[in-house]
N, C-alpha and C. Protein backbone atom coordinates (compact mmCIF):
# COMPACT_ATOMS: atom_id res chain seq x y z
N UNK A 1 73.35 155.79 87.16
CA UNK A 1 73.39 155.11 88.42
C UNK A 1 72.72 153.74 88.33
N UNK A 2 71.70 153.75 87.32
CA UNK A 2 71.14 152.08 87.51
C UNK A 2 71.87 151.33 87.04
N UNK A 3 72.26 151.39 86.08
CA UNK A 3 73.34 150.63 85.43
C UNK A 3 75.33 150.56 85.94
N UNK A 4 75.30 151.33 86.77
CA UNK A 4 76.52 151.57 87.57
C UNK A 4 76.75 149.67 88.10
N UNK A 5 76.31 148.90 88.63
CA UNK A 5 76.22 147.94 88.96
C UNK A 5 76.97 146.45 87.97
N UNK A 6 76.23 146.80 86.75
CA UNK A 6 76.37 145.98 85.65
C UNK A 6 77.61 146.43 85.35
N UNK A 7 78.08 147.74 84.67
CA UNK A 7 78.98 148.58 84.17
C UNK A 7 80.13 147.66 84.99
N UNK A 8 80.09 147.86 86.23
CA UNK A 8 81.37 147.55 86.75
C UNK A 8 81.56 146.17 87.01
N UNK A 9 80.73 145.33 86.97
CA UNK A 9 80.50 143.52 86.70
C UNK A 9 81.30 143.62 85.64
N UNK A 10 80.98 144.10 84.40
CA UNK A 10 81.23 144.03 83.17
C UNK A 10 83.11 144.37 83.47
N UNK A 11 83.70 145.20 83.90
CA UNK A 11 84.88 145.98 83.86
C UNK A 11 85.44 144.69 84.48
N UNK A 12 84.95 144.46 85.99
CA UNK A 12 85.40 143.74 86.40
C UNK A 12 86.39 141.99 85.78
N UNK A 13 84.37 141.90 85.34
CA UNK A 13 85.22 140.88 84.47
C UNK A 13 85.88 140.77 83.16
N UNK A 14 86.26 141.64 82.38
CA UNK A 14 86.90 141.87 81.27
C UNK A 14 88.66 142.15 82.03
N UNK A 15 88.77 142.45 83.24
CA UNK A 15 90.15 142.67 83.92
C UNK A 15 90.76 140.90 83.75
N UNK A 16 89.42 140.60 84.64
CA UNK A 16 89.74 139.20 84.74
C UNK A 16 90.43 137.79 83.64
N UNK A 17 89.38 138.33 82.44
CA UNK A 17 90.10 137.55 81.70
C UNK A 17 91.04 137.90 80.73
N UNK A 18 91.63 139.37 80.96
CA UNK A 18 92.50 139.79 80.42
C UNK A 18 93.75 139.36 81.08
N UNK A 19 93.85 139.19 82.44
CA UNK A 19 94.63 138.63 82.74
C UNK A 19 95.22 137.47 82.73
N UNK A 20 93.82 136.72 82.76
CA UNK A 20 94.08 134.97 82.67
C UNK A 20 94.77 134.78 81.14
N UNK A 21 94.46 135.63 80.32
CA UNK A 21 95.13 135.53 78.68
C UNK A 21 96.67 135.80 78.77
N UNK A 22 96.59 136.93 79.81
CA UNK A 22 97.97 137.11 79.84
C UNK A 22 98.80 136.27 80.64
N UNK A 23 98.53 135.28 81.24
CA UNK A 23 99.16 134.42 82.43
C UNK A 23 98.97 133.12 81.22
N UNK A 24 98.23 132.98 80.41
CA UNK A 24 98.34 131.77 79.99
C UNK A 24 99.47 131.99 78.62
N UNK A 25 99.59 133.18 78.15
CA UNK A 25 100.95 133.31 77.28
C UNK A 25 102.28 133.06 78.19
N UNK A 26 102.49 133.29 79.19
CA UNK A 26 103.48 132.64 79.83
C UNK A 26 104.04 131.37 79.26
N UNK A 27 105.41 131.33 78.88
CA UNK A 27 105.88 130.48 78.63
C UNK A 27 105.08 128.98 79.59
N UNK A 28 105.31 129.06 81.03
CA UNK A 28 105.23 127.62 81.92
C UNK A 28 104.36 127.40 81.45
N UNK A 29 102.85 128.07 81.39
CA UNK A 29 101.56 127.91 81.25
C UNK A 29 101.63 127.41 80.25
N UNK A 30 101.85 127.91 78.83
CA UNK A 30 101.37 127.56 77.75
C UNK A 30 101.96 125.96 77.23
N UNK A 31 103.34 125.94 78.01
CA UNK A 31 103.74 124.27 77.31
C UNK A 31 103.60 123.49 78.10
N UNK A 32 103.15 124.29 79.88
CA UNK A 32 102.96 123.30 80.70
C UNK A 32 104.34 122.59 80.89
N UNK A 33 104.99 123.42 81.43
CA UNK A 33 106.34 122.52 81.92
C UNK A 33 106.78 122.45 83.63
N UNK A 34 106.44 123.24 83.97
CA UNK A 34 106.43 123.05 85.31
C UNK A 34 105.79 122.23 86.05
N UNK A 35 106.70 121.50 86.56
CA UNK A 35 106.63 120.29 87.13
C UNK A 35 105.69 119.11 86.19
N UNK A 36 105.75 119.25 85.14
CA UNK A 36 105.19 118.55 83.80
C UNK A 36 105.12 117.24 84.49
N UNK A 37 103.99 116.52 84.15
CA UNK A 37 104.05 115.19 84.59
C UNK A 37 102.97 114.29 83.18
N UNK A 38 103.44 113.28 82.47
CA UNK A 38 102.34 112.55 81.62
C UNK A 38 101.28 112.16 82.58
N UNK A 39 100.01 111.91 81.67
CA UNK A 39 98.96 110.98 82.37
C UNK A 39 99.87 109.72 82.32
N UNK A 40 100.46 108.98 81.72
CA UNK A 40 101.03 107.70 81.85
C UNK A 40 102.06 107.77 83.24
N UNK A 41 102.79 108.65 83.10
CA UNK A 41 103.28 109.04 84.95
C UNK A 41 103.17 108.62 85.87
N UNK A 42 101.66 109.16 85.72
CA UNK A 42 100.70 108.91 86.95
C UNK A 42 100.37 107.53 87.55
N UNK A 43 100.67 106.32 86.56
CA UNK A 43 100.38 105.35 87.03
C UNK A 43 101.18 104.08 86.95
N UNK A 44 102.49 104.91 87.18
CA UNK A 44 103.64 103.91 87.23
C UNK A 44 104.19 103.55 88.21
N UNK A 45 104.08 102.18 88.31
CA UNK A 45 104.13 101.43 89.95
C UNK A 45 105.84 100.90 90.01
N UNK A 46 106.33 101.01 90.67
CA UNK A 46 107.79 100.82 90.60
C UNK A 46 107.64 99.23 91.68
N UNK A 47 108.67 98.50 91.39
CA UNK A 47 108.86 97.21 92.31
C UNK A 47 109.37 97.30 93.22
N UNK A 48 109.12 96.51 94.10
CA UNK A 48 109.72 96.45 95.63
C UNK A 48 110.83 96.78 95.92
N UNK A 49 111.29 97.47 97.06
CA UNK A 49 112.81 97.64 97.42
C UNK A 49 112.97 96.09 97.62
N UNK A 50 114.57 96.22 97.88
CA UNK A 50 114.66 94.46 98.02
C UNK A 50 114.42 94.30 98.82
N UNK A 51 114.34 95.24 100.33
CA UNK A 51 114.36 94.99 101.48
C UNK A 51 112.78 94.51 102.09
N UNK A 52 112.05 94.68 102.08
CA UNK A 52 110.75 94.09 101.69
C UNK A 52 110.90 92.43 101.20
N UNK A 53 109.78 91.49 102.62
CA UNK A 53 109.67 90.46 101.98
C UNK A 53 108.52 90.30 102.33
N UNK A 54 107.78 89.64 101.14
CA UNK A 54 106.03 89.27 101.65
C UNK A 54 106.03 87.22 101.46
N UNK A 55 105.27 87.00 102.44
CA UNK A 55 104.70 85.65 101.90
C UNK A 55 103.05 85.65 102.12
N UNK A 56 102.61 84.85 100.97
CA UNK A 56 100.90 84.38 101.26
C UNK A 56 100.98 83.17 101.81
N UNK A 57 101.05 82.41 102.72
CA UNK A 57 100.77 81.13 102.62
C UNK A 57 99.10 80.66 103.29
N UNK A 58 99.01 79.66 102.74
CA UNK A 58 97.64 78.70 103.37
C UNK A 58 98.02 77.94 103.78
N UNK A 59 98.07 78.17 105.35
CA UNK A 59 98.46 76.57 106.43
C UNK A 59 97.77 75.36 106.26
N UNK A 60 96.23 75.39 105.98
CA UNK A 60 95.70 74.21 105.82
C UNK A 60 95.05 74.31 104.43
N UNK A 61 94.98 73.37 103.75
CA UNK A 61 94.39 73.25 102.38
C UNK A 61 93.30 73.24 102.27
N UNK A 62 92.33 72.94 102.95
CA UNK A 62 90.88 72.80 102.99
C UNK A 62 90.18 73.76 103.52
N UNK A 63 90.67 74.70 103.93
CA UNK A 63 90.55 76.45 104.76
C UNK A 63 90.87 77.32 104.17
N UNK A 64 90.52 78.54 103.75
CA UNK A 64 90.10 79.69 103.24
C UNK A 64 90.39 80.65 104.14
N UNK A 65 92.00 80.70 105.03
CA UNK A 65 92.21 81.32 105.94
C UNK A 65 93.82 81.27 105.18
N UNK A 66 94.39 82.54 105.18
CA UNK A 66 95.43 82.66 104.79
C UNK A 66 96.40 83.93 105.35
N UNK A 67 97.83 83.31 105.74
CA UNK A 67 98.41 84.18 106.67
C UNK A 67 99.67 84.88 105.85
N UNK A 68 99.53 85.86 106.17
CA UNK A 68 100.36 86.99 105.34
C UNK A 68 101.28 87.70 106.27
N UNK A 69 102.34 87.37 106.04
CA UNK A 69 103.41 88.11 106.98
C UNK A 69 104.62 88.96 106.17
N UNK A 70 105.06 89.75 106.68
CA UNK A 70 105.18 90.94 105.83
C UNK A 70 106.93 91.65 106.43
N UNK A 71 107.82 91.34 105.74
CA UNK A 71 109.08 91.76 106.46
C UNK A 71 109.70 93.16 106.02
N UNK A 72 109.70 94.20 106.92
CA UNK A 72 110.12 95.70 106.54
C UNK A 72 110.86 96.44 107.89
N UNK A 73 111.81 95.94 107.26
CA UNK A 73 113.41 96.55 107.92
C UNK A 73 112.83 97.88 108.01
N UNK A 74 112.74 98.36 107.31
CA UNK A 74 112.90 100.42 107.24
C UNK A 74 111.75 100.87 108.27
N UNK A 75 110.84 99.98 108.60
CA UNK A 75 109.48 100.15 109.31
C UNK A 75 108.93 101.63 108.55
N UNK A 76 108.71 100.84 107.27
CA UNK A 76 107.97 102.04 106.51
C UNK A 76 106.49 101.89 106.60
N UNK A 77 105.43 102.35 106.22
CA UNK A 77 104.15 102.31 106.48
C UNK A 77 103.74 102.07 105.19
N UNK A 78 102.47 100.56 105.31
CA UNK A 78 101.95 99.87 104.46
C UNK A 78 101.03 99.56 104.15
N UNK A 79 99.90 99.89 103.27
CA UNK A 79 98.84 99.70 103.27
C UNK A 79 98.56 98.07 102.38
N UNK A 80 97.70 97.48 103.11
CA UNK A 80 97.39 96.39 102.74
C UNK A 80 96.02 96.10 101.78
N UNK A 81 95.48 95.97 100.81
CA UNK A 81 94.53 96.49 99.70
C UNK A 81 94.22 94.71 99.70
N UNK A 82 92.71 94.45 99.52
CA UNK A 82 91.98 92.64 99.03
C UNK A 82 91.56 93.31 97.93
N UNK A 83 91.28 93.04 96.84
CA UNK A 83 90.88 93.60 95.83
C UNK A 83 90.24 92.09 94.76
N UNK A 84 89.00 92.31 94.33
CA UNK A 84 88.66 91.06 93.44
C UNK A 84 88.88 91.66 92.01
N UNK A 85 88.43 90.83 90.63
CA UNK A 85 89.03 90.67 90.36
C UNK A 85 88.89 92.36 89.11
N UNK A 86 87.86 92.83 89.64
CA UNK A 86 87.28 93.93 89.27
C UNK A 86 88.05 95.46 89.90
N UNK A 87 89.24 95.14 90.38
CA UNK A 87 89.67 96.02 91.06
C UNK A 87 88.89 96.65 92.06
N UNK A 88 87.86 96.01 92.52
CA UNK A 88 86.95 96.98 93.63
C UNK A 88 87.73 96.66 95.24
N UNK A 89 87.96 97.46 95.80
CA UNK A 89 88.74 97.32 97.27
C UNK A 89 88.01 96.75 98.29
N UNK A 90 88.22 95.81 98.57
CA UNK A 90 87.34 94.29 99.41
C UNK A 90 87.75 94.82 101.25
N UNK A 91 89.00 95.27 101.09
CA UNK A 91 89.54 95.35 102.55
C UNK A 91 90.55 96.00 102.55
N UNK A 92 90.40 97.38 103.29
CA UNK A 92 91.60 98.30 103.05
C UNK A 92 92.55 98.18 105.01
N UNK A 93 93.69 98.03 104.81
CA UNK A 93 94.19 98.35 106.23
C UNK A 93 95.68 98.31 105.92
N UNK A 94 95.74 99.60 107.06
CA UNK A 94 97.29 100.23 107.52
C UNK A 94 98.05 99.30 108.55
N UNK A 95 98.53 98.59 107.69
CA UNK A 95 99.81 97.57 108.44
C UNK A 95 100.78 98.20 109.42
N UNK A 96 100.97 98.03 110.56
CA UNK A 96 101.70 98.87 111.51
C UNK A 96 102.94 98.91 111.22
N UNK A 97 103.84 100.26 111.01
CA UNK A 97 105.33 100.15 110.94
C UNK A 97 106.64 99.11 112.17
N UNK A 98 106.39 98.26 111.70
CA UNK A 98 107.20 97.22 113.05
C UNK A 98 107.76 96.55 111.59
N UNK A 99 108.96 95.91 112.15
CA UNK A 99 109.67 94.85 111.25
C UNK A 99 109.11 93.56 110.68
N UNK A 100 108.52 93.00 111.91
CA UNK A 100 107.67 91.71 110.85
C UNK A 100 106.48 91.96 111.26
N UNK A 101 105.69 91.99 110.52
CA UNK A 101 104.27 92.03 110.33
C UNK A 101 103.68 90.34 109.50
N UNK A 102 102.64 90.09 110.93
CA UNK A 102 102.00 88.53 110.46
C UNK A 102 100.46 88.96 110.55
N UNK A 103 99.58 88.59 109.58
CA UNK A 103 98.22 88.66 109.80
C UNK A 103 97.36 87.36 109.48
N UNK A 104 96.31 86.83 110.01
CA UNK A 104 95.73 86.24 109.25
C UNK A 104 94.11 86.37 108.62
N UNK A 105 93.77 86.32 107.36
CA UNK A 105 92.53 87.07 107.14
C UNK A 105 92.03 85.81 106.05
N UNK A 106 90.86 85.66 107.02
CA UNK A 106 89.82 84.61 106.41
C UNK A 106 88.67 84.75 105.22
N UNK A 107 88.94 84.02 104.02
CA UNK A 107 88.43 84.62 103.13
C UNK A 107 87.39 83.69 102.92
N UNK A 108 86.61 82.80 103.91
CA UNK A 108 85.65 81.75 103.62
C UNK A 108 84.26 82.41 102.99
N UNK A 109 84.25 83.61 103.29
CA UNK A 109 82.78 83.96 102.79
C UNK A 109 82.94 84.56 101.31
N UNK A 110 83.65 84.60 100.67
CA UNK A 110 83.80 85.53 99.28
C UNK A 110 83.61 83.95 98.57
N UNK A 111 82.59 84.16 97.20
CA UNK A 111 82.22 83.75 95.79
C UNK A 111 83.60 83.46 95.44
N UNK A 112 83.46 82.17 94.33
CA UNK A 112 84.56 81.72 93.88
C UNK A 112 85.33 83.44 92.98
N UNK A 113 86.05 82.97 92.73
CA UNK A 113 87.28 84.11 91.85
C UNK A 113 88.41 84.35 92.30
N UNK A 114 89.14 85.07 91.44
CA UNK A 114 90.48 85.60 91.80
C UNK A 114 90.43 86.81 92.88
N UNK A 115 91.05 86.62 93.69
CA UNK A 115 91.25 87.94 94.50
C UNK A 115 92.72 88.61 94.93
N UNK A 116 93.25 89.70 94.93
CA UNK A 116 94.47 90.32 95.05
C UNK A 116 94.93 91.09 96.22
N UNK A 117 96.15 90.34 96.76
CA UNK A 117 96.50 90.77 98.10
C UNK A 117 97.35 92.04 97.31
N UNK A 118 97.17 93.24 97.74
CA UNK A 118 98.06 94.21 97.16
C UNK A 118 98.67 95.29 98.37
N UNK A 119 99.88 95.28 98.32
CA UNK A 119 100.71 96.02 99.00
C UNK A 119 101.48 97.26 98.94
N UNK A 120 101.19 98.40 99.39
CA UNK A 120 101.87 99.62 99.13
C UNK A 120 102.61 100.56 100.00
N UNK A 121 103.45 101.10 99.80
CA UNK A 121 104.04 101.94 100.76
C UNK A 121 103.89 103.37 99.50
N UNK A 122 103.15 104.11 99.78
CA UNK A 122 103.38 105.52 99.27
C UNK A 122 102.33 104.93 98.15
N UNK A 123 102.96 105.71 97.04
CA UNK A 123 102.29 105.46 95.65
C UNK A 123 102.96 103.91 95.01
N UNK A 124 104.18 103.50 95.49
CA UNK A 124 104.45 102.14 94.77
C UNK A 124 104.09 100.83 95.40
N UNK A 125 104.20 100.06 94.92
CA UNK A 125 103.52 99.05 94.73
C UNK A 125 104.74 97.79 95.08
N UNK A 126 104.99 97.06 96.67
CA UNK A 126 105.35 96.60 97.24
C UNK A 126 105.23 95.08 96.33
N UNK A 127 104.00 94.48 96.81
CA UNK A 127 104.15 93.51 96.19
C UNK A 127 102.42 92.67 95.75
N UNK A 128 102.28 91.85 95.07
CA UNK A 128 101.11 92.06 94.58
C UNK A 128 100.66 89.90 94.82
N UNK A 129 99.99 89.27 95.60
CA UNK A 129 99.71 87.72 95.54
C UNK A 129 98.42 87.57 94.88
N UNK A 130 98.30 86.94 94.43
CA UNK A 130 97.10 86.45 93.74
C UNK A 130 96.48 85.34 94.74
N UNK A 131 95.44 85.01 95.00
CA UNK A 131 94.79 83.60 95.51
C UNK A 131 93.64 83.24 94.86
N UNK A 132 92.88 81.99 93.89
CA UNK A 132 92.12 82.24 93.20
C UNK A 132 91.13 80.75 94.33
N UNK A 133 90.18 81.12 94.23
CA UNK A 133 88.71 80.17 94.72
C UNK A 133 88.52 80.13 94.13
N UNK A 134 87.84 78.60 94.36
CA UNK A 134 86.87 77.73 93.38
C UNK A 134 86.45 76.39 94.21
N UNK A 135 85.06 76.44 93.81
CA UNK A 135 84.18 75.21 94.27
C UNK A 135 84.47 74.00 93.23
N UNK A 136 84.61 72.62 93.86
CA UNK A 136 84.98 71.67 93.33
C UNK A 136 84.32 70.99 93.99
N UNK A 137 83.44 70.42 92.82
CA UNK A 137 82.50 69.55 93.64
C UNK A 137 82.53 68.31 92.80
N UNK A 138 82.47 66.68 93.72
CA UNK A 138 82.78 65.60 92.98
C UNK A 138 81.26 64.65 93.73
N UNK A 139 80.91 63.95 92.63
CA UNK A 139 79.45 62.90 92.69
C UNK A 139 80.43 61.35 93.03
N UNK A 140 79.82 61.30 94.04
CA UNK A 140 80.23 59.62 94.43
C UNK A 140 79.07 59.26 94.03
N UNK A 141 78.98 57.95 93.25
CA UNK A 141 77.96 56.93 92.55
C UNK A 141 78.65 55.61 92.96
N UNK A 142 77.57 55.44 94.13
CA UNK A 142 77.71 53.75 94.73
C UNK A 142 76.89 52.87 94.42
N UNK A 143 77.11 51.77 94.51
CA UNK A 143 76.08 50.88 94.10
C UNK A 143 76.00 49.35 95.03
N UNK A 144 75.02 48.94 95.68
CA UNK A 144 74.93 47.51 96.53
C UNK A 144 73.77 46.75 96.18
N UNK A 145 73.87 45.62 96.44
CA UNK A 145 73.27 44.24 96.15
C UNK A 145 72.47 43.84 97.57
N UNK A 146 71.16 43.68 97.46
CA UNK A 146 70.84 42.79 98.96
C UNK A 146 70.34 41.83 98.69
């Protein structure tokens, strides 16, 4: 009786992995074919339907405000991704399913670099703008006579 406890831990789990041995000789199991997918699979971004149109533009040149308008006939649902250049996600938002979609998002406070407007519907990958900052700075050297 003291050992009644253990005894059947023990049974228990010897069922257990007798079975898992036997489920992993299974053909699916063992070659892994069901619904088989590569790690490379996993991270294959397909290009835009045609129907999809994006523009980045910058209305004024000297502003760090840039308007993104976004054309989707199918009114499919879109997530809108800022991403620098580290892939870290700066600004995530769900673009509303409507046909044209216009936003404008001011990027005056971000450090010079590249940053990535990235666009998705599902797992693929709509469309992808680049906008790169940079400080440019120029020395005026004057000179007068009195």
């Amino acid at each position: 009786m003291k050992h009644m406890p253990k005894t059947i831990g023990m049974a228990f789990a010897a069922l257990l992995l007798a079975a898992s041995a036997a489920t992993a000789q299974e053909k699916v199991f063992a070659y892994n074919t069901a619904g088989a997918k590569s790690a490379a699979s996993k991270h294959i971004v397909t290009e835009a339907p045609a129907a999809f149109k994006v523009k980045l533009l910058q209305p004024k040149k000297d502003a760090l405000v840039f308007r993104l308008s976004v054309e989707n006939p199918g009114a499919d649902k879109v997530i809108l991704m800022i991403k620098d250049r580290n892939s870290n996600v700066l600004h995530r938002e769900v673009i509303p399913a409507t046909p044209v979609f216009t936003g404008r998002y001011n990027l005056q406070g971000l450090e010079d670099g590249n940053y990535t407007f990235e666009l998705r519907s599902g797992k693929n990958r709509i469309a992808q703008k680049t906008v790169e900052i940079k400080t440019e700075l120029s020395v005026n050297r004057t000179g007068s006579v009195e």
